[in-house]
Protein backbone atom coordinates (compact mmCIF):
# COMPACT_ATOMS: atom_id res chain seq x y z
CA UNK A 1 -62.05 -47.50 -25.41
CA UNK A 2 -64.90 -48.98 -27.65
CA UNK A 3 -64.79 -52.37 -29.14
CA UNK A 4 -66.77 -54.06 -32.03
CA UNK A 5 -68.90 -57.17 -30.08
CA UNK A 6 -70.79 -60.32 -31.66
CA UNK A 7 -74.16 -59.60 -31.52
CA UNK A 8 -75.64 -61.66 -28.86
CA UNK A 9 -77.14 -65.08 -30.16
CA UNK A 10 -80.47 -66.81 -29.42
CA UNK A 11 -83.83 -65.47 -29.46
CA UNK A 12 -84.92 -61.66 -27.88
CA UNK A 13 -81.44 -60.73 -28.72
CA UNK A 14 -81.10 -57.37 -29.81
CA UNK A 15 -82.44 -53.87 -28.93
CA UNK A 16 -86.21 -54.89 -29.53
CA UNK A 17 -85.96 -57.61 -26.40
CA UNK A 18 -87.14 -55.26 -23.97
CA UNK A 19 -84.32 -55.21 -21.46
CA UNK A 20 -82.05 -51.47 -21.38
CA UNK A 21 -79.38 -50.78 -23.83
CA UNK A 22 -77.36 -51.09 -20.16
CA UNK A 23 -78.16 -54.51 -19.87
CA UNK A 24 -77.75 -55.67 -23.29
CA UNK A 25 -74.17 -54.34 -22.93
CA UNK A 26 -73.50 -56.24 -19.95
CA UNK A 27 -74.45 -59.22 -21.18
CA UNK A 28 -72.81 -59.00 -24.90
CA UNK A 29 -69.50 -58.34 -22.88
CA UNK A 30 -69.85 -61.28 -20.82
CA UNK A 31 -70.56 -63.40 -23.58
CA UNK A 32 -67.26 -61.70 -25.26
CA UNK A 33 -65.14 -62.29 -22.61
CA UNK A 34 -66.46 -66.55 -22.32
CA UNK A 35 -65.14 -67.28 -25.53
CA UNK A 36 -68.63 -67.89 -27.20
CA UNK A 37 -72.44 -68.68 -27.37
CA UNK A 38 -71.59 -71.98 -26.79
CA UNK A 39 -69.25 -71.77 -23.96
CA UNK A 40 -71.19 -69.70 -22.34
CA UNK A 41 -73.87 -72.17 -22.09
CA UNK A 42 -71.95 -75.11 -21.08
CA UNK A 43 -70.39 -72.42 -18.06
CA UNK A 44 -73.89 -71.81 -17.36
CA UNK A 45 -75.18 -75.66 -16.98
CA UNK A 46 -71.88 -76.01 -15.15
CA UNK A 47 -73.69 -73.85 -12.00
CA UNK A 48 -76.70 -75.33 -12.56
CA UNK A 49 -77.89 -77.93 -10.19
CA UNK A 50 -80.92 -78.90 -12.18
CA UNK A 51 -78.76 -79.47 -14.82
CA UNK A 52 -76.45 -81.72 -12.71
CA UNK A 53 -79.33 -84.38 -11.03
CA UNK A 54 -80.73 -84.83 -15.11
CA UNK A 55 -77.72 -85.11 -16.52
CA UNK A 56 -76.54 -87.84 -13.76
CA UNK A 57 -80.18 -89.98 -14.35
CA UNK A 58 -79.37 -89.67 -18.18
CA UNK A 59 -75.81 -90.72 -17.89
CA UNK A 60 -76.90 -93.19 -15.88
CA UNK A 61 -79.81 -94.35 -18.49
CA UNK A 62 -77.45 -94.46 -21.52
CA UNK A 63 -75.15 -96.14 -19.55
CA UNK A 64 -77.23 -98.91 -18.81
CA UNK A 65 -78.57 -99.64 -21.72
CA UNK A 66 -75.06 -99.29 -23.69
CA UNK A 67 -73.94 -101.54 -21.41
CA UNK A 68 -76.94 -104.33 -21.11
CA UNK A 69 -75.32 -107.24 -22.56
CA UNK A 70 -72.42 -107.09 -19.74
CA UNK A 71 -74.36 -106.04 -16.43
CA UNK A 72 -77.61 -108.35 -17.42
CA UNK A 73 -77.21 -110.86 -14.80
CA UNK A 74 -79.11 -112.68 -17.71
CA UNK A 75 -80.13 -112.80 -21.60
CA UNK A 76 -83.30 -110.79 -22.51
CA UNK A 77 -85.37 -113.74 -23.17
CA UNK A 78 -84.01 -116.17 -20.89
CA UNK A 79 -86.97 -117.29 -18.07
CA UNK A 80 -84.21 -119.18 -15.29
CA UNK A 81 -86.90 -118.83 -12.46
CA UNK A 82 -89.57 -120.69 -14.41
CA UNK A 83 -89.66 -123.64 -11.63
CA UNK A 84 -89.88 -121.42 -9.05
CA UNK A 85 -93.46 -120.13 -10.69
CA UNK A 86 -96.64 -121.17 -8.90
CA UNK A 87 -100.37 -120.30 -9.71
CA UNK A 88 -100.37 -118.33 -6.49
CA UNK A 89 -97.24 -117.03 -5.75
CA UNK A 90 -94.50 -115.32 -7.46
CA UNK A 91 -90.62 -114.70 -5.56
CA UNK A 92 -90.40 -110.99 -5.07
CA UNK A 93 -87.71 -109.06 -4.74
CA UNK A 94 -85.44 -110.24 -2.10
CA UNK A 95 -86.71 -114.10 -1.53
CA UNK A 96 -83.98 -115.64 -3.84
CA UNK A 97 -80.78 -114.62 -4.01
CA UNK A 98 -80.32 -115.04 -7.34
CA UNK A 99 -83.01 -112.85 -8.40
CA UNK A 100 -82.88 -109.50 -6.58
CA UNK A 101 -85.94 -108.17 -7.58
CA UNK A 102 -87.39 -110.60 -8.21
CA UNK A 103 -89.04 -112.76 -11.27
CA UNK A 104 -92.13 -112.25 -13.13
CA UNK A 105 -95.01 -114.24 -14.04
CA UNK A 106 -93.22 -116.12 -16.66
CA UNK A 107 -89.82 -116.69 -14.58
CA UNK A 108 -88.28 -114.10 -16.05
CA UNK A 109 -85.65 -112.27 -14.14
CA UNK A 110 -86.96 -109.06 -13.52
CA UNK A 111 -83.59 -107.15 -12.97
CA UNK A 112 -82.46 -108.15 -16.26
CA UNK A 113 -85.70 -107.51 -17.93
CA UNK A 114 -85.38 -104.12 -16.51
CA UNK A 115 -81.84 -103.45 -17.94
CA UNK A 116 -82.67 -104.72 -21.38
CA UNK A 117 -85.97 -102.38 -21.52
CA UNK A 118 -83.30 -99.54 -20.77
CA UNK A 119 -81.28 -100.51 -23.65
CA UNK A 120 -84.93 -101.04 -25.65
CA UNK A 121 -86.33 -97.46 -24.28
CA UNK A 122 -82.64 -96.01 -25.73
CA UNK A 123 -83.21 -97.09 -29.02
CA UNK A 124 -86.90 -95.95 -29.34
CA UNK A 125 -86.30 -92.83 -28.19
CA UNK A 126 -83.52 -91.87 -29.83
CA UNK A 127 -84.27 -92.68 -32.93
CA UNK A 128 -87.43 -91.64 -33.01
CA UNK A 129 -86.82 -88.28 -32.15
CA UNK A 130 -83.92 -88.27 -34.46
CA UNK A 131 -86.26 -88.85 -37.38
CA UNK A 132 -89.19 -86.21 -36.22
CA UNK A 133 -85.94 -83.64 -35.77
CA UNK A 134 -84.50 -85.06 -39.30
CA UNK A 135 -88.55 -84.12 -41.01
CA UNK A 136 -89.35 -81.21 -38.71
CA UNK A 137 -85.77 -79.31 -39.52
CA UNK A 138 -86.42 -80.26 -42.86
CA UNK A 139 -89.68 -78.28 -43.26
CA UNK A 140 -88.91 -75.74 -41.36
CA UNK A 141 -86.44 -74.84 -43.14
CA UNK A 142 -87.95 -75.09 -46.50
CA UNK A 143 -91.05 -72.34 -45.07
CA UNK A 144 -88.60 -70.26 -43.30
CA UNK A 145 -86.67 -70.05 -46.24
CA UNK A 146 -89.04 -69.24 -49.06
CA UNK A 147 -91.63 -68.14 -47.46
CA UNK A 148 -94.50 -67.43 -49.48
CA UNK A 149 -96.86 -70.21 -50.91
CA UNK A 150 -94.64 -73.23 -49.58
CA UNK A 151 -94.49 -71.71 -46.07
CA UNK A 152 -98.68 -71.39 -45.95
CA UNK A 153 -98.93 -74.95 -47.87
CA UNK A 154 -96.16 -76.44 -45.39
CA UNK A 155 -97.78 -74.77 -42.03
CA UNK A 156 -101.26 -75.52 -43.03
CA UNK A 157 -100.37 -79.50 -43.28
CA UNK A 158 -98.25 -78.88 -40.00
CA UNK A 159 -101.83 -77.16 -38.34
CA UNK A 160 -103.96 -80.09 -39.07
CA UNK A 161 -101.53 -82.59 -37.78
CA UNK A 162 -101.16 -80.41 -34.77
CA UNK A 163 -104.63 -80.83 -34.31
CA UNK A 164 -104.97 -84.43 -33.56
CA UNK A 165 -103.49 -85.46 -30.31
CA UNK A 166 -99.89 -86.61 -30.21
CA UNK A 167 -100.14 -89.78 -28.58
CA UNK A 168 -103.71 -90.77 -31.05
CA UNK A 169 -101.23 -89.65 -34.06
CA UNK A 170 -99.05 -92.13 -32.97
CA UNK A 171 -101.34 -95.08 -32.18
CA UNK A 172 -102.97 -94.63 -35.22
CA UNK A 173 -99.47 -94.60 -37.48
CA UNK A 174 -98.28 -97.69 -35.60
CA UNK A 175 -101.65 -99.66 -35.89
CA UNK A 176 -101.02 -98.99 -40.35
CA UNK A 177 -97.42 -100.01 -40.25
CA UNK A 178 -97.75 -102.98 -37.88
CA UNK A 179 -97.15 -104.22 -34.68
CA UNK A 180 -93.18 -104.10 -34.84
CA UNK A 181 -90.42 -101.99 -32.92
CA UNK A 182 -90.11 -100.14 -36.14
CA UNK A 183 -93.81 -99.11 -36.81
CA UNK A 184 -93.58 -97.07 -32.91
CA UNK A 185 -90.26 -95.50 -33.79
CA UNK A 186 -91.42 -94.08 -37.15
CA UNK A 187 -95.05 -93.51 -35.70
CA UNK A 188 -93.53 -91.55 -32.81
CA UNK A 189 -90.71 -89.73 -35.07
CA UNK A 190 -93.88 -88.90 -37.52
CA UNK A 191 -95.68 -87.27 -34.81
CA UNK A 192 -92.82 -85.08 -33.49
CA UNK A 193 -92.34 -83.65 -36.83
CA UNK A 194 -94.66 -80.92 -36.57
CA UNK A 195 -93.58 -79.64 -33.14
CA UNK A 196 -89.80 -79.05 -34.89
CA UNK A 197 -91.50 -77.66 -38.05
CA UNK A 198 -93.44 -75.18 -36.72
CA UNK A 199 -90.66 -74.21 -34.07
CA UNK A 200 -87.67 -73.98 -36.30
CA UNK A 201 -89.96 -71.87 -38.99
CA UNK A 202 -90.82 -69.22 -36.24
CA UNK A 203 -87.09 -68.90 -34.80
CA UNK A 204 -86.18 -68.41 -38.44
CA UNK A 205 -88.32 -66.06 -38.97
CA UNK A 206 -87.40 -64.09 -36.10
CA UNK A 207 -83.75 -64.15 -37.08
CA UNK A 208 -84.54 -62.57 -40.18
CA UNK A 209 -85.84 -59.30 -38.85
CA UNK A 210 -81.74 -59.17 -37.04
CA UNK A 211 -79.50 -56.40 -38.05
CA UNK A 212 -76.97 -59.49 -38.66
CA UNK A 213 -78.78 -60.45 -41.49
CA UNK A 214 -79.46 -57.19 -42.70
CA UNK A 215 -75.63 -56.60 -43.26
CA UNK A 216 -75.11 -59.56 -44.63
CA UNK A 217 -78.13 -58.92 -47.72
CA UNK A 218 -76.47 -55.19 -48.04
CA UNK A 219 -73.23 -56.87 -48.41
CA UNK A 220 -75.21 -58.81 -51.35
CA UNK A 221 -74.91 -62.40 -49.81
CA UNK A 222 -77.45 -64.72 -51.61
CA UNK A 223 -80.31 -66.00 -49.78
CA UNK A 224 -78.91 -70.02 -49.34
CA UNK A 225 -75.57 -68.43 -47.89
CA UNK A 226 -77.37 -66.19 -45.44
CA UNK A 227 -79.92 -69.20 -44.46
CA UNK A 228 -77.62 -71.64 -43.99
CA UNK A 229 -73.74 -69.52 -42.56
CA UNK A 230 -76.39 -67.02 -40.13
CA UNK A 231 -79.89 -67.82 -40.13
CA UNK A 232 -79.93 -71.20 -39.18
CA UNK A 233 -77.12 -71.51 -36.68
CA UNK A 234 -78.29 -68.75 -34.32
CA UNK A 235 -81.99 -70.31 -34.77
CA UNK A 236 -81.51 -74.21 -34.12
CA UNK A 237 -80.75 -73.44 -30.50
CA UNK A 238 -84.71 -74.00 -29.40
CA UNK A 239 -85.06 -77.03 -31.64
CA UNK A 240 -82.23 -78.81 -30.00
CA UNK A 241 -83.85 -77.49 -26.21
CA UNK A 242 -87.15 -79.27 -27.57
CA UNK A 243 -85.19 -82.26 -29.06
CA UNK A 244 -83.97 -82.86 -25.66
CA UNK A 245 -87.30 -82.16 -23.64
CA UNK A 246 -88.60 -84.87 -26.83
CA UNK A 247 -86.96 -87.85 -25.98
CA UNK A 248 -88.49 -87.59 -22.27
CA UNK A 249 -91.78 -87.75 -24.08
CA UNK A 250 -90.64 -89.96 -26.39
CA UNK A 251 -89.61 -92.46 -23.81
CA UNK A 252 -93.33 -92.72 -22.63
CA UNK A 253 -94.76 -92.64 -25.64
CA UNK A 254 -92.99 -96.06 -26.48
CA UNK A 255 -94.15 -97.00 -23.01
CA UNK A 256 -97.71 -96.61 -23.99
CA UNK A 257 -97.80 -98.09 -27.51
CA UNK A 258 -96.35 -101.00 -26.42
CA UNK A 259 -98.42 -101.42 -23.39
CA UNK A 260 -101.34 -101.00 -25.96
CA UNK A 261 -99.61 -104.10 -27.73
CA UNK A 262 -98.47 -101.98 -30.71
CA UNK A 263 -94.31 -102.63 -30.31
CA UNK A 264 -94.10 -105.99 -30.97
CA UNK A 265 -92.54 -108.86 -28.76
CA UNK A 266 -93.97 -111.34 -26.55
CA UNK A 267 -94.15 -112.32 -23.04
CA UNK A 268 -90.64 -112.60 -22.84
CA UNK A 269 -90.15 -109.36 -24.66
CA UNK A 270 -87.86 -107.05 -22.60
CA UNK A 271 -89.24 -103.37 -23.02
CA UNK A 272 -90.44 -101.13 -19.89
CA UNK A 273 -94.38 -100.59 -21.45
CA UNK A 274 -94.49 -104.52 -22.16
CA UNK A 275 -93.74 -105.12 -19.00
CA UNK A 276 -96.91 -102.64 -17.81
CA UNK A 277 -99.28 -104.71 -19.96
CA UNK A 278 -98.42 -108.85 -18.13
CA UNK A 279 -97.67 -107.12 -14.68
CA UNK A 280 -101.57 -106.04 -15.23
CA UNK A 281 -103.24 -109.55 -14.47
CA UNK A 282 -100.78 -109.95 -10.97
CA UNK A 283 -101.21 -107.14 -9.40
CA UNK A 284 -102.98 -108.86 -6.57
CA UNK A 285 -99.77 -111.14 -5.77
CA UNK A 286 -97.10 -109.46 -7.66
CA UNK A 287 -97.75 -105.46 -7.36
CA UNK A 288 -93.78 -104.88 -8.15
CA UNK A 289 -93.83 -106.14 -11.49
CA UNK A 290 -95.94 -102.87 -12.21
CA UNK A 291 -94.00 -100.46 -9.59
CA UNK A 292 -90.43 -101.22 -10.93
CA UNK A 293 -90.95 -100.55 -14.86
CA UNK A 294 -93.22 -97.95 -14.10
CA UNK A 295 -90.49 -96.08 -11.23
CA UNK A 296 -88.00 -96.69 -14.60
CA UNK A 297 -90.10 -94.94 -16.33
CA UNK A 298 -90.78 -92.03 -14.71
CA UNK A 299 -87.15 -91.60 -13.56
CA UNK A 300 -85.71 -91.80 -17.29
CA UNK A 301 -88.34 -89.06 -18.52
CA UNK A 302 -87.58 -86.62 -15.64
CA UNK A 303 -84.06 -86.75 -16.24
CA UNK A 304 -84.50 -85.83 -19.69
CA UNK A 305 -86.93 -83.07 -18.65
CA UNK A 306 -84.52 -81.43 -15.73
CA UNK A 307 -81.56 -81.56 -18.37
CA UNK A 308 -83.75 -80.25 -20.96
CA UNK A 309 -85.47 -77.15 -18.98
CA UNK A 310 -82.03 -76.79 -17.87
CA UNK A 311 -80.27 -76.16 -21.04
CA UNK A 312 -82.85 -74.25 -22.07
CA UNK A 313 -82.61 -71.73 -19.48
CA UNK A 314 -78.80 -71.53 -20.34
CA UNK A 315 -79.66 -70.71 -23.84
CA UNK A 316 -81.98 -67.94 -22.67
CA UNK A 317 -80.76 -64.26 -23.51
CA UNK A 318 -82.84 -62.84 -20.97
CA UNK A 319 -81.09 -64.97 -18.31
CA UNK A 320 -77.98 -63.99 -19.64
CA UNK A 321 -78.57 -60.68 -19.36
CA UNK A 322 -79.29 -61.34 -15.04
């Protein structure tokens, strides 16, 4: 007994993604039978041990920072260890009790500093990806809708800023605006916005070509009401996969602007890549104060990366279809 299936969602669906008509069957049925695209993703990320260790380190990084101002053994600019501060020594991490990891050169607790430049590293991130997604969507949209002389005058402006590196983009933005948390967010945000551009144009326009959307023109559906109830909901799943892989590069991108001295703050500033740029002058005597922010560092982005590759490997048709 035949029955009439969803088509199957996501990029290489359909009969031109290379795998046999056998296959393709297989896989739309499955998908039938889970309820959904969208279930069928979350089932995936369920088995997915990759998915499992980056979710737990991102869990554990929002949970941090949301939670700063009640686990900081300390406020964020408070120095309590400033009489314990000589010009050759500095307590590491396990001399004083009070101060488990230690304090830094200005008798700052390090622990709390560390917490705080979670909650600091959060906020970048976030919204700094959530304003390149906001701009990039925003484009792409506009060129994979039209098409025509706004898509080539919208993807030539997205080529050139393409071809400056990412990181120099974002230096440069934050050195105009100013030295302020502000400047790196919207300097990072403006940076990512050609990534999301360019990516949500091309799923779009790969949509398009689906027999989905053909119906729905023959039915004679209007172009905004086909963009915006088919187009763009089967194409946004790769922009949120590089949304998520984002904020992992986001995270060190606000690392390295402020460790440049573009992010603001002072010496008692609590934010991971400030903490980089004063732990510079003692490594000799004090090599933690460089180990710790940089170990939070690298922990926070790889999380986002392992949760990232791993949903977008549960997105994947092909791996659907296995």
């Amino acid at each position: 007994m035949s029955a009439v299936l969803p088509p199957a969602q996501g990029p290489g669906a359909g009969p031109q993604s290379g795998g046999s008509p056998e296959t393709v069957t297989v896989a739309q049925a499955e998908l039938h039978k889970s309820g959904s695209f969208w279930s069928d993703v979350l089932r995936r990320l369920r088995h997915n041990v990759t998915a499992w260790i980056g979710g737990a380190i991102v869990v554990l990084f929002i949970a941090v920072a949301v939670l700063a101002p009640l686990i900081a053994p300390y406020p964020e600019t408070a120095l309590p260890g400033a009489e314990y501060i000589t010009p050759t020594h500095i307590p590491g991490p396990g001399e004083l009790p009070q101060f488990p990891l230690g304090l830094d050169r200005f008798g700052g607790d390090v622990l709390s500093k560390l917490i705080w430049g979670a909650q600091a590293s959060l906020m970048v991130g976030v919204v700094s990806t959530a304003l390149g997604l906001l701009g990039g969507m925003l484009l792409g949209l506009i060129a994979g809708t039209f098409g025509g002389w706004a898509d080539t005058v919208i993807m030539r402006i997205v080529d050139i800023i393409l071809s400056v590196p990412n990181l120099l983009l974002a230096v440069s933005i934050a050195a105009i605006l100013g030295q302020t948390p502000q400047a790196v967010m919207i300097a990072i945000g403006a940076s990512q916005v050609p990534i999301f551009a360019r990516l949500l144009r091309a799923s779009m326009l790969q949509q398009r070509t689906s027999e989905y959307v053909l119906s729905a023109q023959t039915l004679g559906l209007g172009r905004g009401r086909i963009t915006m109830s088919h187009v763009l909901p089967n194409a946004i799943g790769p922009v949120i996969v590089q949304a998520t892989l984002t904020l992992a590069t986001a995270v060190i991108d606000a690392a390295a602007l402020s460790f440049l001295g573009l992010g603001g703050g002072g010496p008692d500033t609590a934010e991971w890549g400030r903490m980089l740029t004063y732990a510079q002058s003692e490594l000799a005597i004090a090599p933690w104060l460089a180990f710790l922010p940089g170990i939070c560092i690298a922990v926070t982005a790889l999380g986002f990366t392992l949760f990232g590759e791993a949903l977008r490997e549960a997105m994947d048709p092909r791996t659907r279809a296995r």
